[in-house]
C-alpha atoms as a PDB file:
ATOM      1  CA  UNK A   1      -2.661  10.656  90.484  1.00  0.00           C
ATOM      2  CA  UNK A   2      -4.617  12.968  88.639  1.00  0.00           C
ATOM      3  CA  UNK A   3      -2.361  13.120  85.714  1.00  0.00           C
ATOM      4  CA  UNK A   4      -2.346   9.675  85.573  1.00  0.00           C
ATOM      5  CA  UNK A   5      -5.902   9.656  85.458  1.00  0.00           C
ATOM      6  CA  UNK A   6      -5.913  12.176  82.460  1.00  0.00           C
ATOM      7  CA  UNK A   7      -3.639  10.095  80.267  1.00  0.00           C
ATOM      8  CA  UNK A   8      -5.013   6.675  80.876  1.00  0.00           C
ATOM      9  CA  UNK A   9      -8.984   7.826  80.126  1.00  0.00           C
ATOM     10  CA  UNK A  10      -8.129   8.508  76.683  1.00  0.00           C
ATOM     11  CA  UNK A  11      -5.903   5.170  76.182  1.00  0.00           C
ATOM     12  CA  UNK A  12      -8.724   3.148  77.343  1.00  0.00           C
ATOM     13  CA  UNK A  13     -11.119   5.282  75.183  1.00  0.00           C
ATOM     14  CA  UNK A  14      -9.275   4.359  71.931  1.00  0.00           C
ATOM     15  CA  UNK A  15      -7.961   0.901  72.389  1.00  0.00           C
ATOM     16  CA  UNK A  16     -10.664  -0.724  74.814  1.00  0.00           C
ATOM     17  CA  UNK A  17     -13.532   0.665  72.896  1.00  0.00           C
ATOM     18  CA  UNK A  18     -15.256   1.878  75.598  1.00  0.00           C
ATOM     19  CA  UNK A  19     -17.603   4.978  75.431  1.00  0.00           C
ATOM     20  CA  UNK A  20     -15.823   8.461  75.726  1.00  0.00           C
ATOM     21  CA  UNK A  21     -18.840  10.450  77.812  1.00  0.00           C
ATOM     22  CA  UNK A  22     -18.772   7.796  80.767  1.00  0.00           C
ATOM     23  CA  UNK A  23     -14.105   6.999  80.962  1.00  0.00           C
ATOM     24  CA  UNK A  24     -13.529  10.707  80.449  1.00  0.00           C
ATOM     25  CA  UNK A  25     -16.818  12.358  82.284  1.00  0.00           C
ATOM     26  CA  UNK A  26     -18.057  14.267  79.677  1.00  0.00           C
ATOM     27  CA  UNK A  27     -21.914  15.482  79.496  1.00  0.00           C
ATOM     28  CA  UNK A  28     -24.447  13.568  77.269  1.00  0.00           C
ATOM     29  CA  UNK A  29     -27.073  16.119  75.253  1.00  0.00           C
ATOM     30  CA  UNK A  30     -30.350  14.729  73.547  1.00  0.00           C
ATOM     31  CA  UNK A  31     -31.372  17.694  71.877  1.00  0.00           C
ATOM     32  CA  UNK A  32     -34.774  17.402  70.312  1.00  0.00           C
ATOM     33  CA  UNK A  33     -35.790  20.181  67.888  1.00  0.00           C
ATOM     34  CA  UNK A  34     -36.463  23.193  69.670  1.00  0.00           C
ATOM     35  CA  UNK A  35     -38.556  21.296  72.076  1.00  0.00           C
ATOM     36  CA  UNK A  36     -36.827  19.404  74.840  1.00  0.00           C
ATOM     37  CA  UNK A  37     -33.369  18.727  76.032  1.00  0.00           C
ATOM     38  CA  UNK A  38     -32.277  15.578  77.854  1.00  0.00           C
ATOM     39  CA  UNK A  39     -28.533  16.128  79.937  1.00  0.00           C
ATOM     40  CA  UNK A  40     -26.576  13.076  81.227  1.00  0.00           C
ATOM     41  CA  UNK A  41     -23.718  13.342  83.435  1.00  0.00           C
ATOM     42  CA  UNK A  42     -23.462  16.791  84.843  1.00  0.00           C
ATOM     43  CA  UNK A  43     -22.190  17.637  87.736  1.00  0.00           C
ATOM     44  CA  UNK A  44     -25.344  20.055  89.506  1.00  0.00           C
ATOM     45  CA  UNK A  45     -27.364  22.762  88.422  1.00  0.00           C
ATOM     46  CA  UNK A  46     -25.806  26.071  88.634  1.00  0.00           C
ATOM     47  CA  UNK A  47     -28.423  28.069  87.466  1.00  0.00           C
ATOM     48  CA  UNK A  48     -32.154  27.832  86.676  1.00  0.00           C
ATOM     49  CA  UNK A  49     -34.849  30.432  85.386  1.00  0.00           C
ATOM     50  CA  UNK A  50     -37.845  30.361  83.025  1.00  0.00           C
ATOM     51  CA  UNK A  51     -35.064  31.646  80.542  1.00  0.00           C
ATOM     52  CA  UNK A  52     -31.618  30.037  81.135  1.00  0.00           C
ATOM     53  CA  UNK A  53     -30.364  26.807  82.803  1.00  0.00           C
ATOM     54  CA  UNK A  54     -26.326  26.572  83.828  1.00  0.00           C
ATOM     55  CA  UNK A  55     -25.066  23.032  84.827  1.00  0.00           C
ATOM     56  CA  UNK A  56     -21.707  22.284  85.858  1.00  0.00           C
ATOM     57  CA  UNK A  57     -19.910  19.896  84.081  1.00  0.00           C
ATOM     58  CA  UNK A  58     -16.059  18.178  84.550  1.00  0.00           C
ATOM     59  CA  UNK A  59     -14.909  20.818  81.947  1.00  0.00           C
ATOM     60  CA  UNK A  60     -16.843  23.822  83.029  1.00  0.00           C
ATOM     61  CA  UNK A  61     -20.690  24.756  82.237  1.00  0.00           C
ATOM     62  CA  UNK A  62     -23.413  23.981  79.424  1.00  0.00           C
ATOM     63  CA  UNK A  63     -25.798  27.219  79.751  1.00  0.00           C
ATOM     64  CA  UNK A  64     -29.098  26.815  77.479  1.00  0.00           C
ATOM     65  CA  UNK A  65     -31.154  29.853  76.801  1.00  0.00           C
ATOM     66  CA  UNK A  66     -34.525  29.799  75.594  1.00  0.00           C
ATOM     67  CA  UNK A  67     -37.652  30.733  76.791  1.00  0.00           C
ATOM     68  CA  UNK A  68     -40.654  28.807  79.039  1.00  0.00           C
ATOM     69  CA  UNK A  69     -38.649  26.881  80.539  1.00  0.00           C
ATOM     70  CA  UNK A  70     -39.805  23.542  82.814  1.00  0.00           C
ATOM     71  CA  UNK A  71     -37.974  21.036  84.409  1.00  0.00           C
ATOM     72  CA  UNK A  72     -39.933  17.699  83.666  1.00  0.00           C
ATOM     73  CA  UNK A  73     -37.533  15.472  85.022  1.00  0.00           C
ATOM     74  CA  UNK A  74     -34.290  15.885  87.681  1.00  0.00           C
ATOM     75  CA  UNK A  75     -32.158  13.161  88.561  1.00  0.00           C
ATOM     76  CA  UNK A  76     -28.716  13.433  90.520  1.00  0.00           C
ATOM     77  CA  UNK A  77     -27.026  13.443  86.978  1.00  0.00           C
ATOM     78  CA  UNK A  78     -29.827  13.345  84.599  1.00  0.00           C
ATOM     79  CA  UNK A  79     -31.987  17.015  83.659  1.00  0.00           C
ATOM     80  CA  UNK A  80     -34.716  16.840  81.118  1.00  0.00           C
ATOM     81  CA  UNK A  81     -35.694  19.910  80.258  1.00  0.00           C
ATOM     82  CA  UNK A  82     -38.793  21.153  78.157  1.00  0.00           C
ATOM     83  CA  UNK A  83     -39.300  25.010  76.689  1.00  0.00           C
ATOM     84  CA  UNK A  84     -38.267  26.958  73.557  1.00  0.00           C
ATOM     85  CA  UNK A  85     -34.288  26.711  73.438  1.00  0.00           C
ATOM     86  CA  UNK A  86     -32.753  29.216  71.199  1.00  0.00           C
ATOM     87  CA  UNK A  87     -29.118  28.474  72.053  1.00  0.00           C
ATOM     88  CA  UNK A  88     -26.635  25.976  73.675  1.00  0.00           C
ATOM     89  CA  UNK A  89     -23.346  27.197  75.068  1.00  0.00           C
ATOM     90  CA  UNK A  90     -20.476  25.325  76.339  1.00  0.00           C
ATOM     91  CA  UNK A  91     -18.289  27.105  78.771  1.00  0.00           C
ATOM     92  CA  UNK A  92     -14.500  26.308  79.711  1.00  0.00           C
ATOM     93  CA  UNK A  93     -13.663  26.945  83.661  1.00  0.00           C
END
C-alpha cells in the first residue's frame, strides 16, 4: 500500500494541480532574512537549544543553527521560530 501511495502522490501532483508540500508531505519554510523562520508540516521537534532546532520531517530532519534562539509560536505542525540563523540543513534518514 505504501508503494502505491508513493507513485500516485506524484501523479496527482502533476496532472491534478494540486500543491506538492501537502499530496507528498513535504515541509513548508518561510525564511525571513536572518530574522525569523516559519516551518509547516513537520513531523515533531527533535531537538531544541538557544543554538540549534532539529524537526523531523517525512524525509528525515531540517536542523537550523543560529544563535538566540526563541520559539514564538508552536503548533502540532507549525514552528515559528525567531533568533540569528546562520544555516539551514536538510537531512536524509
Amino acid at each position: 500500500m505504501k508503494k502505491l501511495q508513493q507513485l500516485l502522490r506524484p501523479w496527482l501532483v502533476k496532472y491534478l494541480a494540486l500543491p506538492s508540500d501537502v499530496v507528498m508531505e513535504l515541509p513548508r519554510m518561510t525564511i525571513i532574512g536572518q530574522l525569523h523562520v516559519y516551518i509547516e508540516n513537520h513531523k515533531g521537534l527533535s531537538v531544541f537549544t538557544d543554538k540549534e532546532l532539529t524537526l523531523k520531517t517525512t524525509n528525515g530532519y531540517i536542523q537550523i543553527l543560529g544563535s538566540s534562539f526563541v520559539l514564538k509560536q508552536m503548533l502540532p505542525e507549525e514552528i515559528l521560530l525567531e533568533g540569528k540563523i546562520t544555516e539551514v540543513k536538510f537531512i536524509p534518514k
